[in-house]
N, C-alpha and C. Protein backbone atom coordinates (compact mmCIF):
# COMPACT_ATOMS: atom_id res chain seq x y z
N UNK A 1 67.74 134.29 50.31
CA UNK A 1 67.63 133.06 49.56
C UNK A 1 66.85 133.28 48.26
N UNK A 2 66.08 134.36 48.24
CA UNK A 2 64.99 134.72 47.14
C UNK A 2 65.98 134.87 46.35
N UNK A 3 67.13 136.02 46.54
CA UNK A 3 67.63 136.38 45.64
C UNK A 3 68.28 136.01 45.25
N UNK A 4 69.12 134.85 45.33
CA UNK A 4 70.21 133.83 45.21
C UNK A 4 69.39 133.10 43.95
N UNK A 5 67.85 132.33 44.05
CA UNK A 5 67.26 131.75 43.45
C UNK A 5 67.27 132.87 42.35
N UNK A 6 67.04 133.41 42.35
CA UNK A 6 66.72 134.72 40.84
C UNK A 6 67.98 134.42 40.18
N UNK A 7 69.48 134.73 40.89
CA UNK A 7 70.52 134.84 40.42
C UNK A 7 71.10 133.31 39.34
N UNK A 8 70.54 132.20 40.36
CA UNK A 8 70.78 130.67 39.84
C UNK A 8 70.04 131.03 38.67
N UNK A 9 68.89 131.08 38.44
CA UNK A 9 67.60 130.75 37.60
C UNK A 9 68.24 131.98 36.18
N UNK A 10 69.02 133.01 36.57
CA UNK A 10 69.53 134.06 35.41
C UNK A 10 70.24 133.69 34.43
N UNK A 11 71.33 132.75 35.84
CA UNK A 11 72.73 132.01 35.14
C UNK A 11 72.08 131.20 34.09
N UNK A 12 71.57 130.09 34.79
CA UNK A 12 70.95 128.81 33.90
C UNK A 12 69.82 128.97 32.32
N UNK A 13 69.17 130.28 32.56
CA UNK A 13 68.81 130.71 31.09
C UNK A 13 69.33 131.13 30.26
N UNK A 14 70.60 131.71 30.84
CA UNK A 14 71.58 132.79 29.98
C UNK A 14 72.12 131.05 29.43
N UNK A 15 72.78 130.37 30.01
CA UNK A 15 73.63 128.80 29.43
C UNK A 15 72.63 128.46 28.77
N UNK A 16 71.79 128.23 29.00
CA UNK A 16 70.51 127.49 28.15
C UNK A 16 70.41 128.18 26.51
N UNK A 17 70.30 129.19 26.93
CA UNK A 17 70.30 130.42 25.91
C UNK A 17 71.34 130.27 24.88
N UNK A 18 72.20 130.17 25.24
CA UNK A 18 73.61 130.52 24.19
C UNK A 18 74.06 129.34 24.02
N UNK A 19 73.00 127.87 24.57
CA UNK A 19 74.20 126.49 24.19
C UNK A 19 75.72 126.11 24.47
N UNK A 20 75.78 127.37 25.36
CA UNK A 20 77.59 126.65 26.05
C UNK A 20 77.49 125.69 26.85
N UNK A 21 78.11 124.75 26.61
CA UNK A 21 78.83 123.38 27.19
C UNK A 21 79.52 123.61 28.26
N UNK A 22 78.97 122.96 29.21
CA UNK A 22 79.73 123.42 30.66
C UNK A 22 79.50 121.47 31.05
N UNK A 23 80.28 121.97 32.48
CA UNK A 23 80.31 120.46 32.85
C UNK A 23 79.07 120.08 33.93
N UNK A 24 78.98 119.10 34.17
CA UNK A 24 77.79 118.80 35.13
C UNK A 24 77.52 119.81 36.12
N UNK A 25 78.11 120.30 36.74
CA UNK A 25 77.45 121.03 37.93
C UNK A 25 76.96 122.37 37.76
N UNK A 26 77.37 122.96 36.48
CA UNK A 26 76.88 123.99 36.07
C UNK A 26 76.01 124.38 34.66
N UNK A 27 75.68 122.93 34.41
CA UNK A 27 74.38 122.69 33.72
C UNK A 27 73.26 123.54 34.22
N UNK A 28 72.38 123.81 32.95
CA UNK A 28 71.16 124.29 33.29
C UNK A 28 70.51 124.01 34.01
N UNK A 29 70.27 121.95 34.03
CA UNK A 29 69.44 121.50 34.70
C UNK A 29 69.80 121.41 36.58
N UNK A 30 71.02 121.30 36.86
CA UNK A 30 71.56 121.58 37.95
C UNK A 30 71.25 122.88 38.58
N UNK A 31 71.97 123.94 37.87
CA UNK A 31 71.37 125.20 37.91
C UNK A 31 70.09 125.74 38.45
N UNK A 32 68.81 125.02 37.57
CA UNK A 32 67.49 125.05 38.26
C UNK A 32 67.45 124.61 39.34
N UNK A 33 67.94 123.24 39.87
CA UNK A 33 67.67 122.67 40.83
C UNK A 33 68.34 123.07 42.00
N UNK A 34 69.50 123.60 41.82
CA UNK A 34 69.84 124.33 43.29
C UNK A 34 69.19 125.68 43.36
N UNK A 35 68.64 126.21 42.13
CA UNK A 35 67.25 127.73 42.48
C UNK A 35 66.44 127.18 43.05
N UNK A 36 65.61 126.28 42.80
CA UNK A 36 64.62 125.46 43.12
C UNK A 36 64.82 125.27 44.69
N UNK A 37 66.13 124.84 45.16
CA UNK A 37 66.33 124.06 46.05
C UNK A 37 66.37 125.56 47.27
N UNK A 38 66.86 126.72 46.90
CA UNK A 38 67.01 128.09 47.31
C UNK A 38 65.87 128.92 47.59
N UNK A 39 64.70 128.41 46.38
CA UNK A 39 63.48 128.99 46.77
C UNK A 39 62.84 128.72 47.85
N UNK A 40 62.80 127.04 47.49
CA UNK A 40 61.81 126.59 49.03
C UNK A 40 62.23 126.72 50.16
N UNK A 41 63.78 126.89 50.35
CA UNK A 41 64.18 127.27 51.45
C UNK A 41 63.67 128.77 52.08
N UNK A 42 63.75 129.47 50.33
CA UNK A 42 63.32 131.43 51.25
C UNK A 42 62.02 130.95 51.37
N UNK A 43 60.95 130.33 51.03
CA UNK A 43 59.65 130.29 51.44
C UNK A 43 59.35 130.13 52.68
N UNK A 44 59.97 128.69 53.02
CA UNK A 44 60.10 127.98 54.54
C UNK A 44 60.63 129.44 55.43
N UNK A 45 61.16 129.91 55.19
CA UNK A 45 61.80 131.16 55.80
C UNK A 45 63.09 130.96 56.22
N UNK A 46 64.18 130.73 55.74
CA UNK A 46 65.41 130.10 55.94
C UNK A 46 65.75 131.66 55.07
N UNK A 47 66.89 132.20 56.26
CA UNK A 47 67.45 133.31 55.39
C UNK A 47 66.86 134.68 55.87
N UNK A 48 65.84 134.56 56.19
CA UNK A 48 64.75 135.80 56.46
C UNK A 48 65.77 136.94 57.09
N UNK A 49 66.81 136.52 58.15
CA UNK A 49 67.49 136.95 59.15
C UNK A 49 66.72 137.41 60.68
N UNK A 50 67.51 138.08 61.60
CA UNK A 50 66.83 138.29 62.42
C UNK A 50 65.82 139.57 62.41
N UNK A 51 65.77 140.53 61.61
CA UNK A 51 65.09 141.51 61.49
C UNK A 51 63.19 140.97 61.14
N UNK A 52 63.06 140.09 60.40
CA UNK A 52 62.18 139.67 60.15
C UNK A 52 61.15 139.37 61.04
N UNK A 53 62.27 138.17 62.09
CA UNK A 53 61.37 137.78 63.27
C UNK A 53 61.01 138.44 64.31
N UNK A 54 61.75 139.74 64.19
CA UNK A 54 61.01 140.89 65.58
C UNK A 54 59.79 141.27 65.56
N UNK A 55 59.32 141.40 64.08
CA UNK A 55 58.35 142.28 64.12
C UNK A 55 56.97 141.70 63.85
């Protein structure tokens, strides 16, 4: 999930960056908010997989 959030948060600066016009869901501000929404999930530990919790 960490890395998903990195990947959202790449997209959405690169659009931000260059001023291309996209449609709502792939707005910057959208963009952040499903990283956002990806982070707190890897925090919570959503994603970790099972290797994580053995040890």
């Amino acid at each position: 999930m960490g890395v998903i959030a990195a990947v959202l948060f790449g997209i959405a600066f690169f659009i931000h960056g260059s001023n291309t016009s996209t449609n709502v869901w792939f707005s910057p501000e959208s963009l952040m908010l499903a990283g956002l929404t990806c982070l707190a999930l890897h925090l919570l530990g959503v994603g970790t997989g099972w290797y994580a919790r053995r040890r």
